[in-house]
N, C-alpha and C. Protein backbone atom coordinates (compact mmCIF):
# COMPACT_ATOMS: atom_id res chain seq x y z
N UNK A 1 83.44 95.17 111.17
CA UNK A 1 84.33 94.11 111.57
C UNK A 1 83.62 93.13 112.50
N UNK A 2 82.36 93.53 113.07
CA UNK A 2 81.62 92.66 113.88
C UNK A 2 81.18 91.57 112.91
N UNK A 3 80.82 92.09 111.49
CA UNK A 3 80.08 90.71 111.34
C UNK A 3 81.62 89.60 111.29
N UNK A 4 82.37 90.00 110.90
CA UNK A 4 83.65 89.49 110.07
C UNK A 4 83.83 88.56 111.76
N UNK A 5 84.17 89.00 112.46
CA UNK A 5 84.29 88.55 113.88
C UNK A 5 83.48 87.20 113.93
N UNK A 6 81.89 87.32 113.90
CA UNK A 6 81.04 86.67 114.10
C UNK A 6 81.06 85.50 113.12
N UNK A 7 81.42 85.64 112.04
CA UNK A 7 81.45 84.52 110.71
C UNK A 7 82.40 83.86 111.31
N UNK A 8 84.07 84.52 111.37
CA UNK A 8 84.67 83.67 112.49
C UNK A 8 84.83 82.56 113.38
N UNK A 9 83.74 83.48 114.06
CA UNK A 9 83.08 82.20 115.56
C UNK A 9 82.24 81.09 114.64
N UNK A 10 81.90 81.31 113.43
CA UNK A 10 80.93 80.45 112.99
C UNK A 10 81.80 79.61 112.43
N UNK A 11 83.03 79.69 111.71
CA UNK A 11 83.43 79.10 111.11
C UNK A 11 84.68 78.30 112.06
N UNK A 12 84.60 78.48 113.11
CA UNK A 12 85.46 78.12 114.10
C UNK A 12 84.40 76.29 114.65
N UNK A 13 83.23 76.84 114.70
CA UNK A 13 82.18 76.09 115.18
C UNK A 13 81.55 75.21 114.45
N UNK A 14 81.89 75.74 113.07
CA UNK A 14 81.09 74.83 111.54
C UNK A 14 82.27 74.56 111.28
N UNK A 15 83.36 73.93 111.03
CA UNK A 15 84.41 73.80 109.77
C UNK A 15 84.07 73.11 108.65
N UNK A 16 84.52 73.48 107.83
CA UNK A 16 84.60 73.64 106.59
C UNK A 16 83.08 73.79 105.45
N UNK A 17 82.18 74.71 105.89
CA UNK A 17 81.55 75.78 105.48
C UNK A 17 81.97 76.77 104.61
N UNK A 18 82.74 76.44 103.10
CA UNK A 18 82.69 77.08 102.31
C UNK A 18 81.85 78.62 102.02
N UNK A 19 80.25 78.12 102.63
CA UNK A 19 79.76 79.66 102.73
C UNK A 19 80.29 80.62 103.80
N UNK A 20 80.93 80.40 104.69
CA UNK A 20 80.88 81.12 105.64
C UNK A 20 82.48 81.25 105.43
N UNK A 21 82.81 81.39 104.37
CA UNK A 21 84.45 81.91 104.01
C UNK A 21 84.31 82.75 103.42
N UNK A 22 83.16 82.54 102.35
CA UNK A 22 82.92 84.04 101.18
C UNK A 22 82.35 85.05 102.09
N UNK A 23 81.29 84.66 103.33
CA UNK A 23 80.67 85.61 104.34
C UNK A 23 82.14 86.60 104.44
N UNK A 24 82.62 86.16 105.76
CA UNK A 24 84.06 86.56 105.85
C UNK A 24 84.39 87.66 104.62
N UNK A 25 84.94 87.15 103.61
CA UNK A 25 85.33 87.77 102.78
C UNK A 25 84.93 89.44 102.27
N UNK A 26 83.20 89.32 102.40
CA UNK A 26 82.08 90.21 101.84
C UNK A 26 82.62 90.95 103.30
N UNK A 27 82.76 90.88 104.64
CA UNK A 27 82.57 91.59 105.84
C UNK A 27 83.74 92.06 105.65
N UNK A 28 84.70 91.76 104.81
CA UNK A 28 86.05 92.76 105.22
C UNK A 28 86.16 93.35 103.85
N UNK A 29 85.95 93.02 102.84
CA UNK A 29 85.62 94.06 101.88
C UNK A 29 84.89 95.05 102.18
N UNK A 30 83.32 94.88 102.57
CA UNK A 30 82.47 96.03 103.15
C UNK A 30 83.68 96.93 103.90
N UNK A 31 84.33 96.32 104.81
CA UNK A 31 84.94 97.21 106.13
C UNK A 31 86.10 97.57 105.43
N UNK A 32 86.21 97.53 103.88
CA UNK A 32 87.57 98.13 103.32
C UNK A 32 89.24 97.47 103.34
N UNK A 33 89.17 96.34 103.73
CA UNK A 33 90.16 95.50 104.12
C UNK A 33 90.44 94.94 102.60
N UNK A 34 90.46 95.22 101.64
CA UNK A 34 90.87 94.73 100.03
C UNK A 34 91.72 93.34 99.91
N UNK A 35 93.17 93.77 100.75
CA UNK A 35 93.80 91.97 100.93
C UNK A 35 93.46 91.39 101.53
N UNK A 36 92.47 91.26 102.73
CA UNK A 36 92.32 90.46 103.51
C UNK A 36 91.46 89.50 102.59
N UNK A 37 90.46 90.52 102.20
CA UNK A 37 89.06 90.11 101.32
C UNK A 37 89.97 89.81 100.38
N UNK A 38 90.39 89.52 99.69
CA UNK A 38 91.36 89.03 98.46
C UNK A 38 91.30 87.41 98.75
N UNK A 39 92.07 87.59 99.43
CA UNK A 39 92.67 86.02 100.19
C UNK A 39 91.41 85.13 100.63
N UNK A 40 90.52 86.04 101.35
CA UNK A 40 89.50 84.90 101.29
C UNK A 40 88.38 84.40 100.05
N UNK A 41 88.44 85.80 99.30
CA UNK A 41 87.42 85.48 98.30
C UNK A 41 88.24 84.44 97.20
N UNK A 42 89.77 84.23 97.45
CA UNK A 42 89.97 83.27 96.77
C UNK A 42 89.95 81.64 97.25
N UNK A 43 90.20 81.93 98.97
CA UNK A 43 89.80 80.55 99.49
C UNK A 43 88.44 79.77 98.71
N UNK A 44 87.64 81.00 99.25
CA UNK A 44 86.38 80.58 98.70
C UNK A 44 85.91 79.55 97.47
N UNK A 45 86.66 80.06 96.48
CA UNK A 45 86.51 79.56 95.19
C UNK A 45 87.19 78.24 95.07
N UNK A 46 88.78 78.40 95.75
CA UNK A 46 89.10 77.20 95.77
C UNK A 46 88.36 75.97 96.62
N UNK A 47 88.10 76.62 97.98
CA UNK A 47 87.10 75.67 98.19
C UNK A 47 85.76 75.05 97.86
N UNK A 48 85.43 75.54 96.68
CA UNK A 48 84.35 75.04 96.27
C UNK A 48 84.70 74.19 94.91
N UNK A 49 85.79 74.33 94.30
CA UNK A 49 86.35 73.73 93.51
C UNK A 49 86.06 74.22 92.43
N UNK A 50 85.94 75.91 92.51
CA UNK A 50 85.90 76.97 90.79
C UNK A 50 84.41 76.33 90.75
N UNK A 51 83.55 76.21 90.69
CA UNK A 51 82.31 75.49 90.87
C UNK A 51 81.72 77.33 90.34
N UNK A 52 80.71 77.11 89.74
CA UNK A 52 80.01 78.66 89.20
C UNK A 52 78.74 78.59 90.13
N UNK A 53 78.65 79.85 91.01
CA UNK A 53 77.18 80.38 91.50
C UNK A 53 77.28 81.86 91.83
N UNK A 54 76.39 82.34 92.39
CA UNK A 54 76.49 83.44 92.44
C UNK A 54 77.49 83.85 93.09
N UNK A 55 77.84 83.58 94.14
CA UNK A 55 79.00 84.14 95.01
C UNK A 55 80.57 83.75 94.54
N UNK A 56 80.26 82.89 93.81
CA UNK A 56 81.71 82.98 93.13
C UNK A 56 82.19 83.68 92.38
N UNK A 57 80.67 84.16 91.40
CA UNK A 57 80.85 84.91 89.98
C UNK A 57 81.03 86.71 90.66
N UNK A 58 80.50 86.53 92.10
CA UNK A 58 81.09 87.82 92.80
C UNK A 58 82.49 88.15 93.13
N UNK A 59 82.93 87.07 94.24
CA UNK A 59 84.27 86.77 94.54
C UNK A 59 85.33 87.11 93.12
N UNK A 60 84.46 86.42 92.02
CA UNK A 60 85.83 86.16 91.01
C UNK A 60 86.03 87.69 90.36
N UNK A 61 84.30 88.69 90.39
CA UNK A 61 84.81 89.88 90.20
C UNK A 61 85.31 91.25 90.78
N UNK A 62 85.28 90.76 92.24
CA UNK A 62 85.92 91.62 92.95
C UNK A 62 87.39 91.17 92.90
N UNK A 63 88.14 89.81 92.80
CA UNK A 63 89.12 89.86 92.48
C UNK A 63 90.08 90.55 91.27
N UNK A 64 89.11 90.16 90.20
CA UNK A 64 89.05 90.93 89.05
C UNK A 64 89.28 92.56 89.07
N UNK A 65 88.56 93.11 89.91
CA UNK A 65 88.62 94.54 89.89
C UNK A 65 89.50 94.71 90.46
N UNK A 66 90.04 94.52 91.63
CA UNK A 66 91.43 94.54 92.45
C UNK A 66 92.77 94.30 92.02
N UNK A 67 92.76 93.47 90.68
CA UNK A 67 93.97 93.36 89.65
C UNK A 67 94.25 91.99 90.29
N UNK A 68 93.81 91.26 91.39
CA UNK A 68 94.28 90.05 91.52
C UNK A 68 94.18 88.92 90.54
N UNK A 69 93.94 88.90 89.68
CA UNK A 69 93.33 87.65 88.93
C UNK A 69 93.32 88.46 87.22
N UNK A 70 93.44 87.52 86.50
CA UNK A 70 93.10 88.60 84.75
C UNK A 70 91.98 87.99 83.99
């Protein structure tokens, strides 16, 4: 939860850093948080505008596996 904390402060300090939403996202999945990480790995995407790279094609399949998305 430290890094999740720390992306936070970053994203408190950077706004609107799209990368540092999917960060977030990856730190509370790691730490087992499934909805939290849900919600952001979908910010994510929306904020990039569905745009394809690697971290989306992650985001979109951890949503995927979670049943959020079909």
């Amino acid at each position: 939860m430290q890094a999740y904390n720390d992306f936070s402060a970053c994203s408190r300090l950077l706004p609107g850093n799209p990368q540092t939403t999917f960060y977030q996202a990856y730190a509370l999945d790691m730490a087992g948080r499934k909805e939290a990480a849900a919600r952001e790995y979908s910010a994510y995407i929306k904020a990039i505008n569905y745009a394809s790279n690697k971290y989306s094609q992650y985001a979109y399949k951890r949503l995927k596996e979670w049943n959020y998305i079909e």
